[in-house]
PDB file of N, CA and C in Angstrom:
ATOM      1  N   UNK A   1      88.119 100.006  81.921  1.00  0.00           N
ATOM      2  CA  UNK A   1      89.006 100.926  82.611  1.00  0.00           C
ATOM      3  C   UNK A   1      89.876 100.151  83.594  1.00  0.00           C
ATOM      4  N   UNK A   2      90.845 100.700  84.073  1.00  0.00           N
ATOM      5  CA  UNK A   2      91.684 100.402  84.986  1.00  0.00           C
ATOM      6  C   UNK A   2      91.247  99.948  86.007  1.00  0.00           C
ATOM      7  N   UNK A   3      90.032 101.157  86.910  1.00  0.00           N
ATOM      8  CA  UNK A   3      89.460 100.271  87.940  1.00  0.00           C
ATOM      9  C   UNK A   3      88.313  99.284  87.773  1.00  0.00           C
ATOM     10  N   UNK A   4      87.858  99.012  86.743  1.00  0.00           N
ATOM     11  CA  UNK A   4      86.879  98.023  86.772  1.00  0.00           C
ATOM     12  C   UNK A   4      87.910  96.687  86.584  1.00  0.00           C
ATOM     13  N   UNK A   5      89.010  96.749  86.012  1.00  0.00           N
ATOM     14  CA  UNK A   5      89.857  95.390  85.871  1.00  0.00           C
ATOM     15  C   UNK A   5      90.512  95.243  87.123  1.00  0.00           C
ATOM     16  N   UNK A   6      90.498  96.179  87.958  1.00  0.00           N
ATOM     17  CA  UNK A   6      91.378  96.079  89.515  1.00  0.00           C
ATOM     18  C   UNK A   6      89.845  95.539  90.201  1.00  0.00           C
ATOM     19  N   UNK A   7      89.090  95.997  90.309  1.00  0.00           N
ATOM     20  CA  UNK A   7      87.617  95.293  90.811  1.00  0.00           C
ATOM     21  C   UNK A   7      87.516  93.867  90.347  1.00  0.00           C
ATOM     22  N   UNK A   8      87.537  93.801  89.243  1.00  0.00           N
ATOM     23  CA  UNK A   8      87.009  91.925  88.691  1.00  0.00           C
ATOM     24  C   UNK A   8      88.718  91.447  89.642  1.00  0.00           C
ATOM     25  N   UNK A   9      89.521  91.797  89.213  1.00  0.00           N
ATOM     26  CA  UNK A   9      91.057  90.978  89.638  1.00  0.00           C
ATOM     27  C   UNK A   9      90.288  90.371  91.582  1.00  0.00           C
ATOM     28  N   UNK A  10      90.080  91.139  91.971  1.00  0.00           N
ATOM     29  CA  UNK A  10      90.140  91.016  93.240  1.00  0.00           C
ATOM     30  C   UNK A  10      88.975  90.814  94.146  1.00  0.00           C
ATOM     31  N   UNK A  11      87.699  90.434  93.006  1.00  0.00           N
ATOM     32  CA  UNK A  11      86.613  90.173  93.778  1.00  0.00           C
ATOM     33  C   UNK A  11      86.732  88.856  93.005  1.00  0.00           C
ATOM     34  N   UNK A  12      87.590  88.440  92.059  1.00  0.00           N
ATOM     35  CA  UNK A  12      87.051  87.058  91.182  1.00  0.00           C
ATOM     36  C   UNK A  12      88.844  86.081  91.503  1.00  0.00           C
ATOM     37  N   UNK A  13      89.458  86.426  92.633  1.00  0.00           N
ATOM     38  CA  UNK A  13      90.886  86.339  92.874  1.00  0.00           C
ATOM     39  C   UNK A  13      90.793  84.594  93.740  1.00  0.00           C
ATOM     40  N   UNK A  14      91.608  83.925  93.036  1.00  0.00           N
ATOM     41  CA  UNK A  14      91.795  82.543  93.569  1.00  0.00           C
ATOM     42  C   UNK A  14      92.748  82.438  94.296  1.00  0.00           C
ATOM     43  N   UNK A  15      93.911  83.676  95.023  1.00  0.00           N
ATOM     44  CA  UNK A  15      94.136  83.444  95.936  1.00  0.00           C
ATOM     45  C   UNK A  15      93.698  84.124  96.787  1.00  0.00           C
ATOM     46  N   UNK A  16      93.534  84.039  98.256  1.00  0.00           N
ATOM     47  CA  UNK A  16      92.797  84.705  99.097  1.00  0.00           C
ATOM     48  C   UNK A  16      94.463  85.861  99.376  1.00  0.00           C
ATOM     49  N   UNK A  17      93.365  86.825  99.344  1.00  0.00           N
ATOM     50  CA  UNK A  17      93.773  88.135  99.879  1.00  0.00           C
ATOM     51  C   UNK A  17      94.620  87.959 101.447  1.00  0.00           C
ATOM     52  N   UNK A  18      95.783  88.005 101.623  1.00  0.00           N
ATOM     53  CA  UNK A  18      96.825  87.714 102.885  1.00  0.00           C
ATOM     54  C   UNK A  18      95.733  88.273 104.105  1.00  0.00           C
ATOM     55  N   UNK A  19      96.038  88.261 105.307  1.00  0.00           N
ATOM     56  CA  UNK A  19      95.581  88.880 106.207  1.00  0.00           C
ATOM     57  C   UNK A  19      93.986  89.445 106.348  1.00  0.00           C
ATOM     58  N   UNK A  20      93.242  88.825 105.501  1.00  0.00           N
ATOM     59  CA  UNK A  20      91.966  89.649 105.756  1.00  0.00           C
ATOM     60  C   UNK A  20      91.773  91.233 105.312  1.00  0.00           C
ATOM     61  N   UNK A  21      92.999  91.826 104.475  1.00  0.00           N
ATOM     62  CA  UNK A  21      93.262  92.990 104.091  1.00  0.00           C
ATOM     63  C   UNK A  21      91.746  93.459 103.818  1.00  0.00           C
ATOM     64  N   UNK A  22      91.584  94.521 104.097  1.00  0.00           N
ATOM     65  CA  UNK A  22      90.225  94.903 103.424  1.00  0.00           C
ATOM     66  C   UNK A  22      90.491  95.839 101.613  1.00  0.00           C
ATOM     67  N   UNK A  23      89.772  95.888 101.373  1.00  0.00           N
ATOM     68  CA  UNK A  23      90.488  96.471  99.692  1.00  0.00           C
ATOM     69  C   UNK A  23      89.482  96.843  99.380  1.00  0.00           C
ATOM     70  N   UNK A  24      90.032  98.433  99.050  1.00  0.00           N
ATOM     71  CA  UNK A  24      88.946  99.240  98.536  1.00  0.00           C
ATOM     72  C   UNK A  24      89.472  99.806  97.280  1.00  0.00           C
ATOM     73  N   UNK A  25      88.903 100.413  95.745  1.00  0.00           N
ATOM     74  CA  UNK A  25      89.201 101.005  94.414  1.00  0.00           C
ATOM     75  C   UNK A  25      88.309 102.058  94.404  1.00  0.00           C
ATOM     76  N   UNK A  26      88.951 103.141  94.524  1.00  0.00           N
ATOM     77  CA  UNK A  26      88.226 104.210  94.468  1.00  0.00           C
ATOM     78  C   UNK A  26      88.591 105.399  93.104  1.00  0.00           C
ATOM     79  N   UNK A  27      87.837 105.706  92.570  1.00  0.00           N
ATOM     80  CA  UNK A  27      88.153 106.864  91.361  1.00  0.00           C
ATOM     81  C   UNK A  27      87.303 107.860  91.790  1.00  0.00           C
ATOM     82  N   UNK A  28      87.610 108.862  91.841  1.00  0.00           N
ATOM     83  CA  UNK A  28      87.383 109.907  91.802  1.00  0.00           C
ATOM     84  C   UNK A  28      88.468 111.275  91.088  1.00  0.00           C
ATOM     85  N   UNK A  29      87.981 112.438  90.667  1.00  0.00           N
ATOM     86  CA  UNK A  29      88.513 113.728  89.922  1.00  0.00           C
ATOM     87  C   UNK A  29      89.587 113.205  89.262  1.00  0.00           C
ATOM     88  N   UNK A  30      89.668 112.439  88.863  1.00  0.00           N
ATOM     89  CA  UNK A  30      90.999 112.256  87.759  1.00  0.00           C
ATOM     90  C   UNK A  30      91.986 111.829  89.202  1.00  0.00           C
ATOM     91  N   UNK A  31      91.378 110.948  90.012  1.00  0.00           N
ATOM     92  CA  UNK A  31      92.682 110.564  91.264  1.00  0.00           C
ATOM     93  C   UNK A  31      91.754 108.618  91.567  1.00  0.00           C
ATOM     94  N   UNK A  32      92.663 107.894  90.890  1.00  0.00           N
ATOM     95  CA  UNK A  32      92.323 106.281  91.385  1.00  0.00           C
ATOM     96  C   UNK A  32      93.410 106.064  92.826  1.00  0.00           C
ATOM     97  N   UNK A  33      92.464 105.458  93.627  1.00  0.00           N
ATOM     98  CA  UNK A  33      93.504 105.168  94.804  1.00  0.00           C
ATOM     99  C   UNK A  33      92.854 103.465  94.950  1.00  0.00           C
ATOM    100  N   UNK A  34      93.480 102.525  95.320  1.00  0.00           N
ATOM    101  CA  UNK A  34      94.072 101.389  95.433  1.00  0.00           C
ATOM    102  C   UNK A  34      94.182 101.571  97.079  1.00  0.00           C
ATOM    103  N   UNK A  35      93.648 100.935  97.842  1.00  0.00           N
ATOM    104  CA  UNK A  35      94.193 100.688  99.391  1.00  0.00           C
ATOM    105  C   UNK A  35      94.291  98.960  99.705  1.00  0.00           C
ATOM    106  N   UNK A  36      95.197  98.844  99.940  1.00  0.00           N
ATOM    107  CA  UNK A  36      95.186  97.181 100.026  1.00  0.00           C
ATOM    108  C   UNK A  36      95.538  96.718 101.794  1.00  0.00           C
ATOM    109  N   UNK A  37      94.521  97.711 102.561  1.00  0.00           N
ATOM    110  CA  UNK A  37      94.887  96.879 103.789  1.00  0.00           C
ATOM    111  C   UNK A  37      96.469  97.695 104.122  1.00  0.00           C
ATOM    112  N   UNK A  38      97.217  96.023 105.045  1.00  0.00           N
ATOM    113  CA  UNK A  38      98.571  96.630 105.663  1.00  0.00           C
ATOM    114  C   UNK A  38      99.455  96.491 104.286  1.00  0.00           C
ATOM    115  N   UNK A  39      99.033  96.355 103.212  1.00  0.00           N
ATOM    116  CA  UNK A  39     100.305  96.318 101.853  1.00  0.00           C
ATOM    117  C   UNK A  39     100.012  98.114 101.287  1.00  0.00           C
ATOM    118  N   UNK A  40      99.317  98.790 102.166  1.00  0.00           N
ATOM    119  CA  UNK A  40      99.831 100.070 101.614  1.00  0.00           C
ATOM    120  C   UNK A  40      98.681 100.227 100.625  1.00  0.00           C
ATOM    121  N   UNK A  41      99.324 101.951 100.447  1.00  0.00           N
ATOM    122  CA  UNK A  41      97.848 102.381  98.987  1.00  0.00           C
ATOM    123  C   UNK A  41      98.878 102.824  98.320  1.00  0.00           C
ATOM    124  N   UNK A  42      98.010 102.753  96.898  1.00  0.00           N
ATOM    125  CA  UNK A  42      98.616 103.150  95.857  1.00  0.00           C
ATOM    126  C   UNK A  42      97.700 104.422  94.927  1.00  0.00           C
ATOM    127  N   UNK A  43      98.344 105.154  94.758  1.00  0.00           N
ATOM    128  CA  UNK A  43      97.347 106.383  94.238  1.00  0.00           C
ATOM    129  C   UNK A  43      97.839 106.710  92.467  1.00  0.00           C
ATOM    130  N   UNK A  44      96.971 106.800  91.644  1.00  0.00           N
ATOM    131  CA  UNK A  44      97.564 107.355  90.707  1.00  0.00           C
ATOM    132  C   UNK A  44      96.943 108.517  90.069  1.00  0.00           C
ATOM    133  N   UNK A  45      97.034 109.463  89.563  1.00  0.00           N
ATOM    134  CA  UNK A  45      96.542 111.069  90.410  1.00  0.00           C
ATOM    135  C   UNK A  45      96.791 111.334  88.340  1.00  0.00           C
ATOM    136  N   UNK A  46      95.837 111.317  87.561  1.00  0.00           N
ATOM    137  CA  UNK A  46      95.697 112.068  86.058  1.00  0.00           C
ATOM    138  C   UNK A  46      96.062 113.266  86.033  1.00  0.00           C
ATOM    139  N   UNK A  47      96.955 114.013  85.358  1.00  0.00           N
ATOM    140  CA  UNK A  47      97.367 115.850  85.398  1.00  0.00           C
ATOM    141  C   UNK A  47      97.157 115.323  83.797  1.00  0.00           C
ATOM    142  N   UNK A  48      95.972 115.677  83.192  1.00  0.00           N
ATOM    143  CA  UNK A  48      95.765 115.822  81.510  1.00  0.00           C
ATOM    144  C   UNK A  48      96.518 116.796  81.307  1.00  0.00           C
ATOM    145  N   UNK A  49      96.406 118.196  81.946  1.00  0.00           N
ATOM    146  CA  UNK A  49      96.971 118.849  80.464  1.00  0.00           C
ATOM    147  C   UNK A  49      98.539 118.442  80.338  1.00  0.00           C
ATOM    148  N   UNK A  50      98.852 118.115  81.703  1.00  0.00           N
ATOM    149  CA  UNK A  50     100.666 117.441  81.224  1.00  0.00           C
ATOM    150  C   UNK A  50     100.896 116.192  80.213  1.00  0.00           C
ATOM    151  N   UNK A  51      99.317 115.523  80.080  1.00  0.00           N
ATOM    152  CA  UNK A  51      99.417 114.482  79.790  1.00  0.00           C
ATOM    153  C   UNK A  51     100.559 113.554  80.763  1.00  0.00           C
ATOM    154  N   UNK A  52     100.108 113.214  81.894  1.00  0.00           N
ATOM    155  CA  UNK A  52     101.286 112.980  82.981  1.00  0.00           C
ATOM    156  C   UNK A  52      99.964 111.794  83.869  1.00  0.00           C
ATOM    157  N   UNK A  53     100.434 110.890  84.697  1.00  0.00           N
ATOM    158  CA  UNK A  53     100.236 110.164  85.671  1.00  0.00           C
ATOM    159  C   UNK A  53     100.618 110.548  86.618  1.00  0.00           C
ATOM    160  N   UNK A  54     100.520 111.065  87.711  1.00  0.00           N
ATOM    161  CA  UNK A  54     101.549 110.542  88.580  1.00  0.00           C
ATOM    162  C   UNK A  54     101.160 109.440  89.854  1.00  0.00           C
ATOM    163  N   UNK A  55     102.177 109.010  90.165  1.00  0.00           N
ATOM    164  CA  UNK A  55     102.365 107.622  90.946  1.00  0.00           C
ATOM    165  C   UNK A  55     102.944 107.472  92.056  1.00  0.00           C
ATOM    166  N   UNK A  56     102.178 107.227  92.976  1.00  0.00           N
ATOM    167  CA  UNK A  56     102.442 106.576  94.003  1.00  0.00           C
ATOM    168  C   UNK A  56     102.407 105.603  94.571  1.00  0.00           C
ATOM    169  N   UNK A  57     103.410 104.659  95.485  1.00  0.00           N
ATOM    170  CA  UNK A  57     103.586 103.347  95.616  1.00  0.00           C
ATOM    171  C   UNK A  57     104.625 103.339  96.670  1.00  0.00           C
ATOM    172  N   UNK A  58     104.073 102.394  97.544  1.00  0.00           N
ATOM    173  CA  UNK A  58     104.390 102.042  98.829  1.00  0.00           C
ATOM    174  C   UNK A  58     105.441 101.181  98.628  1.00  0.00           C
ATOM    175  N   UNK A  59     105.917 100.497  97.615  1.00  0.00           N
ATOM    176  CA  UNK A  59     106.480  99.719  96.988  1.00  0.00           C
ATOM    177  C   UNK A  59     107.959 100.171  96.676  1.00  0.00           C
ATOM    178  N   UNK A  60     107.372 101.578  95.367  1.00  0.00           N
ATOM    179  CA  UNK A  60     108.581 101.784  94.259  1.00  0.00           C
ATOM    180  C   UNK A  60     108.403 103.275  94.866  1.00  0.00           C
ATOM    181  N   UNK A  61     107.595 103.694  95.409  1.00  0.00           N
ATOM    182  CA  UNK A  61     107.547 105.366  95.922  1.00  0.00           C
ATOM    183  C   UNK A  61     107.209 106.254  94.772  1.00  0.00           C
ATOM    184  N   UNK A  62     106.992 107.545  94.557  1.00  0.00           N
ATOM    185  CA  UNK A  62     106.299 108.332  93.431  1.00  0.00           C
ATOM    186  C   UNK A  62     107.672 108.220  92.354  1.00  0.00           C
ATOM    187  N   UNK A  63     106.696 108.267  91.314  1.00  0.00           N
ATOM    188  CA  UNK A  63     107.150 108.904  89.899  1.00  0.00           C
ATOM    189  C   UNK A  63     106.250 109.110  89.030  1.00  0.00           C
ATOM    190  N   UNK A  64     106.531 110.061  87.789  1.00  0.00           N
ATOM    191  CA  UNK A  64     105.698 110.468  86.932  1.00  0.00           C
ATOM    192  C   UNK A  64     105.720 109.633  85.818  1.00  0.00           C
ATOM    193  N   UNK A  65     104.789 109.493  84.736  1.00  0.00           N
ATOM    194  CA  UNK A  65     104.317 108.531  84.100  1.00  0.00           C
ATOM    195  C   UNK A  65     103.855 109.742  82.697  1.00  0.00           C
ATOM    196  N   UNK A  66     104.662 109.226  81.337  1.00  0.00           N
ATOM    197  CA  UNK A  66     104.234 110.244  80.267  1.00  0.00           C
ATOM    198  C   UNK A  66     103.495 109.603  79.280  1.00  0.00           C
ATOM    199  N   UNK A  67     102.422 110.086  78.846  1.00  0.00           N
ATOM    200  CA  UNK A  67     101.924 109.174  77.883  1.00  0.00           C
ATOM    201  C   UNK A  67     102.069 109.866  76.274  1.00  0.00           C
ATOM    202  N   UNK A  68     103.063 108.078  75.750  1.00  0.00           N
ATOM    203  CA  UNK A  68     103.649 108.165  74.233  1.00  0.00           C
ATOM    204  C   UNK A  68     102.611 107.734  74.143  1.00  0.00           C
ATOM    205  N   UNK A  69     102.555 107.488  72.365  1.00  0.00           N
ATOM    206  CA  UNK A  69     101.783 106.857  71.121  1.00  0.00           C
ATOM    207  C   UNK A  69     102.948 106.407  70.653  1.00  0.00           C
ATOM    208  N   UNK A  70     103.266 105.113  70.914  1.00  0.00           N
ATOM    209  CA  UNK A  70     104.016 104.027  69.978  1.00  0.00           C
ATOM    210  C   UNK A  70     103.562 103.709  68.126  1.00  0.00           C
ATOM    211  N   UNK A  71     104.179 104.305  67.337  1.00  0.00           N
ATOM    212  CA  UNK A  71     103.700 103.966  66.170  1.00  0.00           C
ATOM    213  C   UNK A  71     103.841 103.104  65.340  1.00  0.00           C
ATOM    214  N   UNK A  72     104.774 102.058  66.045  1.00  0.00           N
ATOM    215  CA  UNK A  72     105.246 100.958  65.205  1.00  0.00           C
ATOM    216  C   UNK A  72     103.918  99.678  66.110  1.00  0.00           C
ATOM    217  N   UNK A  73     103.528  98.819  64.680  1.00  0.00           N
ATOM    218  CA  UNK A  73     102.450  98.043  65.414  1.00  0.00           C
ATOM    219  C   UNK A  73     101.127  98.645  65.147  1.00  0.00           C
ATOM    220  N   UNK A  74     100.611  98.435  66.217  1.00  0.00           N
ATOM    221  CA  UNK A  74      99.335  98.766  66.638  1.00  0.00           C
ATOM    222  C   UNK A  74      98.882 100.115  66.999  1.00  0.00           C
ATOM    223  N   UNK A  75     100.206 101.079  67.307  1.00  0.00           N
ATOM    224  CA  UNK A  75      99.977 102.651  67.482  1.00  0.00           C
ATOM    225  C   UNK A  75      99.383 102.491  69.023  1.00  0.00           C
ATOM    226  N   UNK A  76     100.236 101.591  69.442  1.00  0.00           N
ATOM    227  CA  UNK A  76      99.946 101.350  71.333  1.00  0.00           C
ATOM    228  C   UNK A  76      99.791 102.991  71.821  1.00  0.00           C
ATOM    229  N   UNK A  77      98.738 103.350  72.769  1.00  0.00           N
ATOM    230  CA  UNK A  77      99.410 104.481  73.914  1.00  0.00           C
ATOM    231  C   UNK A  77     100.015 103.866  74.861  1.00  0.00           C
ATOM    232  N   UNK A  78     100.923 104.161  74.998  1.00  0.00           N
ATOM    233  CA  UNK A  78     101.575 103.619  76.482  1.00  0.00           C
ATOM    234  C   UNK A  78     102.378 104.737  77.592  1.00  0.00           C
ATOM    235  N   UNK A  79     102.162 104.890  78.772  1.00  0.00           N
ATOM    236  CA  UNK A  79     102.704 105.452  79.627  1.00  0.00           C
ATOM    237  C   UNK A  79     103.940 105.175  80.554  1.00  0.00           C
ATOM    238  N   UNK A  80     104.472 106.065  79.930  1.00  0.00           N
ATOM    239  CA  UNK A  80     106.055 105.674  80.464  1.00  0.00           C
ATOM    240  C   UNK A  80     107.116 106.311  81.615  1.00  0.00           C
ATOM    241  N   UNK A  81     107.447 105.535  82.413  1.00  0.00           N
ATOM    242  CA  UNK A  81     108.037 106.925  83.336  1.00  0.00           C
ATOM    243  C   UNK A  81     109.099 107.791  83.125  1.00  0.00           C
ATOM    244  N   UNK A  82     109.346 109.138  83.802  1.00  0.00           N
ATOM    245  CA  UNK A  82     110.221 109.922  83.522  1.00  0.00           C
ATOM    246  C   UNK A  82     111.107 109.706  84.231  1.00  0.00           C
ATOM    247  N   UNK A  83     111.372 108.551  85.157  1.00  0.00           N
ATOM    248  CA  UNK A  83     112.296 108.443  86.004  1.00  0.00           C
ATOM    249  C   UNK A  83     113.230 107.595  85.237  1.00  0.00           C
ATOM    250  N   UNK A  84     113.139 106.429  84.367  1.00  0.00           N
ATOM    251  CA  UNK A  84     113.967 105.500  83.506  1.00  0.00           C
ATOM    252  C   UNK A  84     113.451 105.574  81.921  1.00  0.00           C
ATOM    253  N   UNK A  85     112.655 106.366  81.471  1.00  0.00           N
ATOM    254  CA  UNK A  85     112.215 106.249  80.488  1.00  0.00           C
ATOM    255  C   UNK A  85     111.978 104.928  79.996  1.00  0.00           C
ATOM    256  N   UNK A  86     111.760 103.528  80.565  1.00  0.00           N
ATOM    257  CA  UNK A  86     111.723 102.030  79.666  1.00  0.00           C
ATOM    258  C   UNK A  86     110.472 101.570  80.636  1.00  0.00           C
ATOM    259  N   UNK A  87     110.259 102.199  81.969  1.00  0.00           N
ATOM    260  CA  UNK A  87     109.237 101.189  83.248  1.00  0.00           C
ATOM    261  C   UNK A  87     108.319 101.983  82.362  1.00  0.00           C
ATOM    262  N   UNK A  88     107.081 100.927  82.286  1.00  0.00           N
ATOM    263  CA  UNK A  88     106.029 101.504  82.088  1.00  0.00           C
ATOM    264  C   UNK A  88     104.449 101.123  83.356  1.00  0.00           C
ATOM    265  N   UNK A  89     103.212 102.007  83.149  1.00  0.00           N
ATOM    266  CA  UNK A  89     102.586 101.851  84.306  1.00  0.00           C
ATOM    267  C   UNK A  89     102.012 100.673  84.171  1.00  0.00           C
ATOM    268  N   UNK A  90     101.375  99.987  83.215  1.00  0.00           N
ATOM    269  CA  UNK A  90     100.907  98.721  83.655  1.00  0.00           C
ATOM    270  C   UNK A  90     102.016  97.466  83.889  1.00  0.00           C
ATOM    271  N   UNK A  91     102.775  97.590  83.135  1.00  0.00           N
ATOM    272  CA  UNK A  91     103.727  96.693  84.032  1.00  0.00           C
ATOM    273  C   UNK A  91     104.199  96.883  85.393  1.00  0.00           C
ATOM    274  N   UNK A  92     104.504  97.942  86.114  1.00  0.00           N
ATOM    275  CA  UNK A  92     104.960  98.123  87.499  1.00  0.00           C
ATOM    276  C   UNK A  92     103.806  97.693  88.106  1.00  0.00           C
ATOM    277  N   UNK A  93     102.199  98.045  87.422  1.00  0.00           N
ATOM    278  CA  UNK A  93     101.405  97.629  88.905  1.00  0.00           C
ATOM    279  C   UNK A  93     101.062  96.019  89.037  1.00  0.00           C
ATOM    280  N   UNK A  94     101.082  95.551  87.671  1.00  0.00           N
ATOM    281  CA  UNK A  94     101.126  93.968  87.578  1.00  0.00           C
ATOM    282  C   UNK A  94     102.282  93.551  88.175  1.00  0.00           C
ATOM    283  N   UNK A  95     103.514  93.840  88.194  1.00  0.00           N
ATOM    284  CA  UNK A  95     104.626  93.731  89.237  1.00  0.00           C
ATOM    285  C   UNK A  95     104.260  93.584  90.559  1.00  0.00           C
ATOM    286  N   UNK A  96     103.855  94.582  90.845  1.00  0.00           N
ATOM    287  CA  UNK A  96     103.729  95.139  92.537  1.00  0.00           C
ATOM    288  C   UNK A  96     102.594  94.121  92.606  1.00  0.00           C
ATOM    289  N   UNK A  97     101.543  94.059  92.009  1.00  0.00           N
ATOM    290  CA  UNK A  97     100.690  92.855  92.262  1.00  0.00           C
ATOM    291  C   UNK A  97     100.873  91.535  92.549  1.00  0.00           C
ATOM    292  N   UNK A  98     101.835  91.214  91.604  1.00  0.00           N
ATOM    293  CA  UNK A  98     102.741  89.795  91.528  1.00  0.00           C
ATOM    294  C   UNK A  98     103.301  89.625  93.222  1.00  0.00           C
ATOM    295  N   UNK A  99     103.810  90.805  93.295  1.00  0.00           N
ATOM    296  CA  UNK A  99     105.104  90.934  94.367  1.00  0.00           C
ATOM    297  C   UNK A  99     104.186  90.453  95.821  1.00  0.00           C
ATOM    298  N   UNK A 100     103.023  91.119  95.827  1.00  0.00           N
ATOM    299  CA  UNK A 100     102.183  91.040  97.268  1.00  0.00           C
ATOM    300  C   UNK A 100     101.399  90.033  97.491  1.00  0.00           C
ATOM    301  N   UNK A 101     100.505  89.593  95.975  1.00  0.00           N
ATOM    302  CA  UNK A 101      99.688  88.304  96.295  1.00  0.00           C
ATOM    303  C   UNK A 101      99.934  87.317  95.170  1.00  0.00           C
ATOM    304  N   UNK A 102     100.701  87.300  93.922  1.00  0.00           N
ATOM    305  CA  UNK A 102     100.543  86.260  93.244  1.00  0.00           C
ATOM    306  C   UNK A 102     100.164  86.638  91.932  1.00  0.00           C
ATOM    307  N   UNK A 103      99.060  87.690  91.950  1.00  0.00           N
ATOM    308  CA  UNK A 103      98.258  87.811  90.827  1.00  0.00           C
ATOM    309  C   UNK A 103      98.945  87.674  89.815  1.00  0.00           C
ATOM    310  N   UNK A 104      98.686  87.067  88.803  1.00  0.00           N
ATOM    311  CA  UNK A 104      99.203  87.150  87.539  1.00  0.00           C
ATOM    312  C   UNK A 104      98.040  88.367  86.234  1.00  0.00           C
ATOM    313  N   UNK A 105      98.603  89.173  86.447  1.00  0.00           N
ATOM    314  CA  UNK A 105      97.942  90.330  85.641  1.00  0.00           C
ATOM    315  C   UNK A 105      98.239  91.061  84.530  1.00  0.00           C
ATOM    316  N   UNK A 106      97.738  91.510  83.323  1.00  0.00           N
ATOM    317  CA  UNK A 106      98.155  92.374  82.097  1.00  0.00           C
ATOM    318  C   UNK A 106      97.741  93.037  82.524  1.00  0.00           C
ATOM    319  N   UNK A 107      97.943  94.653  82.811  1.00  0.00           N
ATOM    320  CA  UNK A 107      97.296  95.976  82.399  1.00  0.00           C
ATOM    321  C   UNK A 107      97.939  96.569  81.127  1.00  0.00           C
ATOM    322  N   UNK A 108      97.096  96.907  80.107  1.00  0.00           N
ATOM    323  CA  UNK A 108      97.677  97.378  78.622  1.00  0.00           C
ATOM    324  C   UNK A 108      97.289  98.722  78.567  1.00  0.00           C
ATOM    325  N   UNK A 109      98.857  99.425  79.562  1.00  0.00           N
ATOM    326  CA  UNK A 109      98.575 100.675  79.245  1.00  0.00           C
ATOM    327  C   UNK A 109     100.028 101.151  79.215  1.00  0.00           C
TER     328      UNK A 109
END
């Protein structure tokens, strides 16, 4: 899952975390929240029956997130936003990751 790969990223992380941030991954009711200290939280909040994400980010600020089935290939699911139709969610948070500490990260979603 999402948060067990945000857990290994950041308890097994070769660069040290800026500032002593404290960092917590929390899931609960269909709502993952991300707190990274003074870099802000990030929440991403499941609405199944919309089949919808939605997203929040201290970063890029909310948007909603739709999840296709790509059928060319592998028949990827991937979640895509409704704000540009092309950003998708694991790339923005491997972004925003990049952006704050370095991480070099895939999320394949």
């Amino acid at each position: 899952t999402i948060q067990d790969e945000l857990d290994d990223l950041f308890e097994n992380a070769t660069t040290p975390v800026e500032n002593g941030d404290e960092i917590e991954i929390n899931y609960s009711s269909g709502v993952l929240t991300i707190s990274l200290g003074a870099n802000g939280t990030w929440v991403l909040n499941k609405q199944t029956p919309n089949r919808q994400i939605w997203w929040s980010s201290p970063l890029s600020g909310p948007q909603r997130f739709e999840h296709l089935r790509i059928e060319e290939g592998d028949g990827t699911d991937v979640w895509v936003s409704s704000r540009d139709s092309s950003s998708r969610l694991g790339a923005l948070l491997s972004k925003e990751l990049k952006e704050l500490y370095g991480f070099e990260v895939e999320f394949n979603m």
